[in-house]
PDB file of N, CA and C in Angstrom:
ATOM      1  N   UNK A   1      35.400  62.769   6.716  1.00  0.00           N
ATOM      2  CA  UNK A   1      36.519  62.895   5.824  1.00  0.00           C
ATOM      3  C   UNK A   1      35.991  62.887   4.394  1.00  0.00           C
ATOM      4  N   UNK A   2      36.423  63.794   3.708  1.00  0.00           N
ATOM      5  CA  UNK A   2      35.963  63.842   2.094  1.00  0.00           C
ATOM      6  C   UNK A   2      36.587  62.990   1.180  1.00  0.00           C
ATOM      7  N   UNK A   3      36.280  62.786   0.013  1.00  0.00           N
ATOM      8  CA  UNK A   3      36.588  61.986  -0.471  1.00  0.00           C
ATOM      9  C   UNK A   3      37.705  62.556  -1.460  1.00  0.00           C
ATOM     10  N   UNK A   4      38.212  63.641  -1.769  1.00  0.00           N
ATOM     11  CA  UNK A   4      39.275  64.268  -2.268  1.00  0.00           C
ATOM     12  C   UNK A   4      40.224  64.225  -1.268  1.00  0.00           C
ATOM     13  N   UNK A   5      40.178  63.528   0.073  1.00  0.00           N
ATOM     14  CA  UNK A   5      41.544  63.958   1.031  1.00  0.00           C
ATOM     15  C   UNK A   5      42.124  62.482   0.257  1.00  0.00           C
ATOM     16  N   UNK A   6      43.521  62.740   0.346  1.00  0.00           N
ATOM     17  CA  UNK A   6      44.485  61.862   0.341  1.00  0.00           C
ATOM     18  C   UNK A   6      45.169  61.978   2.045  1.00  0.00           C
ATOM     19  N   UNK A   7      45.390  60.042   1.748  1.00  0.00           N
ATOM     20  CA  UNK A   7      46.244  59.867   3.225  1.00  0.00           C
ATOM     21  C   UNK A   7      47.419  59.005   2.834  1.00  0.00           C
ATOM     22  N   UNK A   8      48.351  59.421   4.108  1.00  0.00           N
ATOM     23  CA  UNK A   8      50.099  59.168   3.810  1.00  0.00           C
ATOM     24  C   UNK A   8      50.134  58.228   4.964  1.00  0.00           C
ATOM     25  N   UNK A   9      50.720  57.316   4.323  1.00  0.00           N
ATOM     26  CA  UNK A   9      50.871  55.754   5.217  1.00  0.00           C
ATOM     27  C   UNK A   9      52.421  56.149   6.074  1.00  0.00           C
ATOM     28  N   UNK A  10      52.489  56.149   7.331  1.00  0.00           N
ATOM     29  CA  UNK A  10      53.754  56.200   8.073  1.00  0.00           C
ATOM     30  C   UNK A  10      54.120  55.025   8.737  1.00  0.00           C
ATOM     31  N   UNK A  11      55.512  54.888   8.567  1.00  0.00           N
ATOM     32  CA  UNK A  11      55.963  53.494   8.700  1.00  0.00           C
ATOM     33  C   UNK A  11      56.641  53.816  10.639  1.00  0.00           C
ATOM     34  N   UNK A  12      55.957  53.119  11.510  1.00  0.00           N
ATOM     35  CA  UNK A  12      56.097  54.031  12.643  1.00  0.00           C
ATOM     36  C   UNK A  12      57.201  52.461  13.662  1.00  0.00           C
ATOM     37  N   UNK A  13      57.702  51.531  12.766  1.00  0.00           N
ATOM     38  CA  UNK A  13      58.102  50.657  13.203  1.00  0.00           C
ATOM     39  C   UNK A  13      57.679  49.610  14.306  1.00  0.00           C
ATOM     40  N   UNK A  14      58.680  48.628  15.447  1.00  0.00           N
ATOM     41  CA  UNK A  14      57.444  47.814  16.192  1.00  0.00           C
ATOM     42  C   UNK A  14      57.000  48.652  17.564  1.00  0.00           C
ATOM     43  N   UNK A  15      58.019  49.500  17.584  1.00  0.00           N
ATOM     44  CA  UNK A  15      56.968  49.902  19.025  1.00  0.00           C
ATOM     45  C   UNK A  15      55.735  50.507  18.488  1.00  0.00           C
ATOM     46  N   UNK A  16      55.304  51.555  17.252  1.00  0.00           N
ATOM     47  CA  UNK A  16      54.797  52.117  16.808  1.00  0.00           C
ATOM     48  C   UNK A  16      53.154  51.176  16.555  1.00  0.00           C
ATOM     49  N   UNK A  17      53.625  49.827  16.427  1.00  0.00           N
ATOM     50  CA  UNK A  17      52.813  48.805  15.678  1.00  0.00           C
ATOM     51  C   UNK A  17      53.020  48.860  14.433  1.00  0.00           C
ATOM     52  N   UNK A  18      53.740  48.995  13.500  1.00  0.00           N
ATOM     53  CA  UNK A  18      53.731  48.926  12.033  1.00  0.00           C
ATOM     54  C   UNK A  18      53.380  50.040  11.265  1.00  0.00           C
ATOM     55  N   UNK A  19      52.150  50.468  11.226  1.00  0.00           N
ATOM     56  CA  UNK A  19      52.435  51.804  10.494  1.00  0.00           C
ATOM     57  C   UNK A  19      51.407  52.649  10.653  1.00  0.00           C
ATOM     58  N   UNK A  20      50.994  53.887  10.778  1.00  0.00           N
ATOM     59  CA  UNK A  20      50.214  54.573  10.830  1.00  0.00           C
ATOM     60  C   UNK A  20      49.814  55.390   9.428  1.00  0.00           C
ATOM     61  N   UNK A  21      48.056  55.912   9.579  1.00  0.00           N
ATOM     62  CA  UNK A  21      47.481  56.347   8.347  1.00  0.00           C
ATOM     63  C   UNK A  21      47.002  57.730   8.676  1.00  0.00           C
ATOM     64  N   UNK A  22      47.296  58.884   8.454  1.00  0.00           N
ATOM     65  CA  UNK A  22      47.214  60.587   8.493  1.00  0.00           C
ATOM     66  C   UNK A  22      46.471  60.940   7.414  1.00  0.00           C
ATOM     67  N   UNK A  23      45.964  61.767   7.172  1.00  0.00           N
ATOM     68  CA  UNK A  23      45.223  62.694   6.095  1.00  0.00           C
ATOM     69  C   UNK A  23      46.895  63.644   6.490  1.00  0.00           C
ATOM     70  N   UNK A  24      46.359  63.960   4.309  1.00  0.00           N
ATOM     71  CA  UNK A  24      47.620  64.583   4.188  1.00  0.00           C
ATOM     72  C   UNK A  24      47.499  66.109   4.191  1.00  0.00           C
ATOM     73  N   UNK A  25      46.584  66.627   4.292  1.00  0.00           N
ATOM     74  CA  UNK A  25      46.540  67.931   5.461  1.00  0.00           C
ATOM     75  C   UNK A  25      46.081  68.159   6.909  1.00  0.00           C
ATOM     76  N   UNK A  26      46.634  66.694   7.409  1.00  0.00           N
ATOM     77  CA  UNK A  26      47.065  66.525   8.788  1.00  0.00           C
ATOM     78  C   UNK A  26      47.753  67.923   9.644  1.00  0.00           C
ATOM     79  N   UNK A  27      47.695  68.177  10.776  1.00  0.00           N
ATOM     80  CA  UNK A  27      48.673  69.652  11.197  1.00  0.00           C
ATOM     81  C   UNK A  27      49.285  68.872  11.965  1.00  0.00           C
ATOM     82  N   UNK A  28      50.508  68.739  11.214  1.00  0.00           N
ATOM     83  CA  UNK A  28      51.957  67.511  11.635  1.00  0.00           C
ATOM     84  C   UNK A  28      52.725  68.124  12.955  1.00  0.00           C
ATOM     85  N   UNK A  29      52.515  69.655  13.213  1.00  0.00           N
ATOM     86  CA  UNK A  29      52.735  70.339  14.124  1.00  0.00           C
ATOM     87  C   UNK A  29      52.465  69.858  15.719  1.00  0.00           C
ATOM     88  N   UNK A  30      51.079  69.325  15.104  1.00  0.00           N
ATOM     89  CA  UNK A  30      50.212  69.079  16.820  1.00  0.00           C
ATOM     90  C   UNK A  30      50.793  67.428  16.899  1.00  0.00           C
ATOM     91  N   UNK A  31      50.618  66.626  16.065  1.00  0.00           N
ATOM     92  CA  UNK A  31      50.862  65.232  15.843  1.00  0.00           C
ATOM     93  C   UNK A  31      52.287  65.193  16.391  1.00  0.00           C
ATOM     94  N   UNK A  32      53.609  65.969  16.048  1.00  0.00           N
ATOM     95  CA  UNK A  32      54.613  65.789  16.590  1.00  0.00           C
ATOM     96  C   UNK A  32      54.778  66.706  18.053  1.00  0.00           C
ATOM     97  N   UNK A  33      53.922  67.485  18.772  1.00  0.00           N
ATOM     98  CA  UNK A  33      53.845  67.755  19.806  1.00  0.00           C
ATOM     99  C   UNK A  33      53.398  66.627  21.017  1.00  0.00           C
ATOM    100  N   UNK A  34      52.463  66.102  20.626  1.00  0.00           N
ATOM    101  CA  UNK A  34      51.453  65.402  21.020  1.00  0.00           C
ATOM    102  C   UNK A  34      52.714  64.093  21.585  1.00  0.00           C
ATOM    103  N   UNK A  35      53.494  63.067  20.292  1.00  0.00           N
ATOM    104  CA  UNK A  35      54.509  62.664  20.545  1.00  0.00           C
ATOM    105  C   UNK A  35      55.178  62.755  21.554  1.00  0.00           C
ATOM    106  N   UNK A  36      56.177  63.733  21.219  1.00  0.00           N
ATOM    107  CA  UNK A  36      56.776  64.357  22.203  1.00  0.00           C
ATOM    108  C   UNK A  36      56.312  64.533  23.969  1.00  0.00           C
ATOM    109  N   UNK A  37      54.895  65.383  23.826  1.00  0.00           N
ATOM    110  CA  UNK A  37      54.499  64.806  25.052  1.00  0.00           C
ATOM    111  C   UNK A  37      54.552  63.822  25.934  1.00  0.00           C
ATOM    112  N   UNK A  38      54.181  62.687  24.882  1.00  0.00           N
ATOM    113  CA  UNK A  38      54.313  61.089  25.496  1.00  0.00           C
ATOM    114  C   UNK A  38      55.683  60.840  25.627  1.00  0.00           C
ATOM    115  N   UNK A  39      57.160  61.248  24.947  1.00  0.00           N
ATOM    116  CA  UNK A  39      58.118  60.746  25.532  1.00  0.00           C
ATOM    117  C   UNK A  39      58.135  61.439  27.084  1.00  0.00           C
ATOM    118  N   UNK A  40      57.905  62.781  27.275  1.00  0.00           N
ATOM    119  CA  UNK A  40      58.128  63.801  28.103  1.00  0.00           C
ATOM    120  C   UNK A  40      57.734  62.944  29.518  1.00  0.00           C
ATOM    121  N   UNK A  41      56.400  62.615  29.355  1.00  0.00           N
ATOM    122  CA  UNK A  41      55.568  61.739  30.518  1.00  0.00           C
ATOM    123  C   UNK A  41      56.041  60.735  30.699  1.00  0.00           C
ATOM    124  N   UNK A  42      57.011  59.620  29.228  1.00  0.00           N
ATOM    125  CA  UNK A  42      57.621  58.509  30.330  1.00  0.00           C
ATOM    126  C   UNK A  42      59.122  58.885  30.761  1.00  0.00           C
ATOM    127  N   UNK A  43      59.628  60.201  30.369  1.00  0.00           N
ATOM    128  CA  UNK A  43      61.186  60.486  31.404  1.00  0.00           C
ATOM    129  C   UNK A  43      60.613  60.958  32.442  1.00  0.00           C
ATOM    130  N   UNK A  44      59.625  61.451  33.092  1.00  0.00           N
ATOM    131  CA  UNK A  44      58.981  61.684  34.321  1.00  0.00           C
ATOM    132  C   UNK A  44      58.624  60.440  35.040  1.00  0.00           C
ATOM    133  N   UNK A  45      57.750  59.752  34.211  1.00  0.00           N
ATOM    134  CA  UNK A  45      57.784  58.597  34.909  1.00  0.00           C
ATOM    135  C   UNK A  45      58.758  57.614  35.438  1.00  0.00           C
ATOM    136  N   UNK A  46      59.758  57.817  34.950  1.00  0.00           N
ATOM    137  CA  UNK A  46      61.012  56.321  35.131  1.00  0.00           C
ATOM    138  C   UNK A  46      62.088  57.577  35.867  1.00  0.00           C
ATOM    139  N   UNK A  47      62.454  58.726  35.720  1.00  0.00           N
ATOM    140  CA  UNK A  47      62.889  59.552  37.051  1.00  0.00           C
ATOM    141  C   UNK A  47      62.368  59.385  37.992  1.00  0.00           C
ATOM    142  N   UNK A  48      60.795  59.545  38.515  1.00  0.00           N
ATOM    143  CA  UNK A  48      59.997  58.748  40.148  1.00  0.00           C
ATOM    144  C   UNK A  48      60.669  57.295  39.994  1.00  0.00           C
ATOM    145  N   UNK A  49      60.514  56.630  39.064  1.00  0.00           N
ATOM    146  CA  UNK A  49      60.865  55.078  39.821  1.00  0.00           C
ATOM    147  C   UNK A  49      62.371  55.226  40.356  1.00  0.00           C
ATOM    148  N   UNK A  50      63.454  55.647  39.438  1.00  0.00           N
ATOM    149  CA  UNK A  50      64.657  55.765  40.000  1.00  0.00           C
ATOM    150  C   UNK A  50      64.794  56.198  41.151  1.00  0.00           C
ATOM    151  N   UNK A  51      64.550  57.536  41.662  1.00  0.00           N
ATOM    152  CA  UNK A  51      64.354  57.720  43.036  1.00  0.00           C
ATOM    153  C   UNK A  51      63.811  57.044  44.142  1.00  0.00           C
ATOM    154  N   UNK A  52      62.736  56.562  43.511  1.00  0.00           N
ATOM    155  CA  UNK A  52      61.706  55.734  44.644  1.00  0.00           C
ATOM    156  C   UNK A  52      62.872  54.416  44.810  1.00  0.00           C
ATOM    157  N   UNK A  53      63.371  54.065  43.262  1.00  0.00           N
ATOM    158  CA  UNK A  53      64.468  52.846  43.976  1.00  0.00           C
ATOM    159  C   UNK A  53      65.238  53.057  44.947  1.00  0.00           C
ATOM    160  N   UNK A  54      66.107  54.258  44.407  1.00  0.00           N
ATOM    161  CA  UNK A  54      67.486  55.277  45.104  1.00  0.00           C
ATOM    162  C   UNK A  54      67.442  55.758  46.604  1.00  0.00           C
ATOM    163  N   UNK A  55      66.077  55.408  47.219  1.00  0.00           N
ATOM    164  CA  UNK A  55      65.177  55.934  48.582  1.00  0.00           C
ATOM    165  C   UNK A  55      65.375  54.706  49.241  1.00  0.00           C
ATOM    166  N   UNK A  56      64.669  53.662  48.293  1.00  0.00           N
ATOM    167  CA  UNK A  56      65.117  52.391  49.098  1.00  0.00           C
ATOM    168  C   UNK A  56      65.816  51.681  49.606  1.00  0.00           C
ATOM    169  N   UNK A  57      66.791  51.173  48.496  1.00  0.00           N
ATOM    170  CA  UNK A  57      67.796  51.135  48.370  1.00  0.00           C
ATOM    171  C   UNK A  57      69.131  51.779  49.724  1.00  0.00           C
ATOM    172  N   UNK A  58      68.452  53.221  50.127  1.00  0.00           N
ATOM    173  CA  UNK A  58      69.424  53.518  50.917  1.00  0.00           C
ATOM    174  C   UNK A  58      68.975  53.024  51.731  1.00  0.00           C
ATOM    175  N   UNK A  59      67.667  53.155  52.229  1.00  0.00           N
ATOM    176  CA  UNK A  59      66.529  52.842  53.813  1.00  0.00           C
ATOM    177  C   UNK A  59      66.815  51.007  54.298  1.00  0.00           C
ATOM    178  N   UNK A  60      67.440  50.618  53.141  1.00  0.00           N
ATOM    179  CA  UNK A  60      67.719  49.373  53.474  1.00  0.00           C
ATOM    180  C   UNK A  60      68.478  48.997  53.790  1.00  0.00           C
ATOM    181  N   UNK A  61      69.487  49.597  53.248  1.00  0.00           N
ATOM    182  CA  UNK A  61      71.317  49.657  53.807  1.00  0.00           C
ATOM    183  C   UNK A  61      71.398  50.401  54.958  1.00  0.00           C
ATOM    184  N   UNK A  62      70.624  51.088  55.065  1.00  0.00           N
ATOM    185  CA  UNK A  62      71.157  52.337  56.755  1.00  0.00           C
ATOM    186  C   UNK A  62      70.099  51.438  57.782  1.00  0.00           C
ATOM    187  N   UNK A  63      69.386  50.150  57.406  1.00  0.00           N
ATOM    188  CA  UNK A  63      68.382  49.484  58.572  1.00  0.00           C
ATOM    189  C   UNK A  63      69.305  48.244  58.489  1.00  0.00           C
ATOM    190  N   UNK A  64      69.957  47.923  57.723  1.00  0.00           N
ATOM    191  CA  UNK A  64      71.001  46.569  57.832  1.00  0.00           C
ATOM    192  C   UNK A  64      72.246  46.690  58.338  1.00  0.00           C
ATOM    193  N   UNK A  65      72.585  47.924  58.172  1.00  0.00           N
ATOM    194  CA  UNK A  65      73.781  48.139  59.042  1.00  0.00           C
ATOM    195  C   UNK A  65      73.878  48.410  60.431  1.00  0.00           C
ATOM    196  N   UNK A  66      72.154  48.820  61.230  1.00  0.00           N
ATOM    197  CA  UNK A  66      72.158  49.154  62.394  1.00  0.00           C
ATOM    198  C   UNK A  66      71.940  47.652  62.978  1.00  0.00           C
ATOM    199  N   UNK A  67      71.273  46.538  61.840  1.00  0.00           N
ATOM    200  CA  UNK A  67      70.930  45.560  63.085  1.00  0.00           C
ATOM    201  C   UNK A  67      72.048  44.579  62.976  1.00  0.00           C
ATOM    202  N   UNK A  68      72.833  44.574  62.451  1.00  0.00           N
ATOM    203  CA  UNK A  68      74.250  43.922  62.303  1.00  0.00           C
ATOM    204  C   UNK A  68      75.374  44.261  63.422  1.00  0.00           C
TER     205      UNK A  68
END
């Protein structure tokens, strides 16, 4: 990094940890893709758990009702 770059302090709150530090000809393009990605991967992730609950959940009720 040169010593003519300037960097822009982002205030990224607590999930974020407090704040993040960019060079300010950062390509904000990829940085907010990149983001995004990571929400993308945890609505994928917590859709499998719902199901995997929603699977159970039934397999347990249709095995409690037969031995009753």
């Amino acid at each position: 990094m040169s010593g003519n770059e300037k960097n822009i302090t982002i205030e990224t709150g607590d999930a974020g940890k407090g704040s993040s530090v960019i060079a300010e000809g950062a390509n904000t393009e990829e940085l907010e893709e990149r983001a995004l990605s990571v929400f993308s991967s945890e609505r994928n992730e917590d859709m499998t758990a719902l199901i995997l609950c929603l699977i159970t959940t039934f397999l347990v009720l249709l095995f409690t009702k037969w031995m009753v």
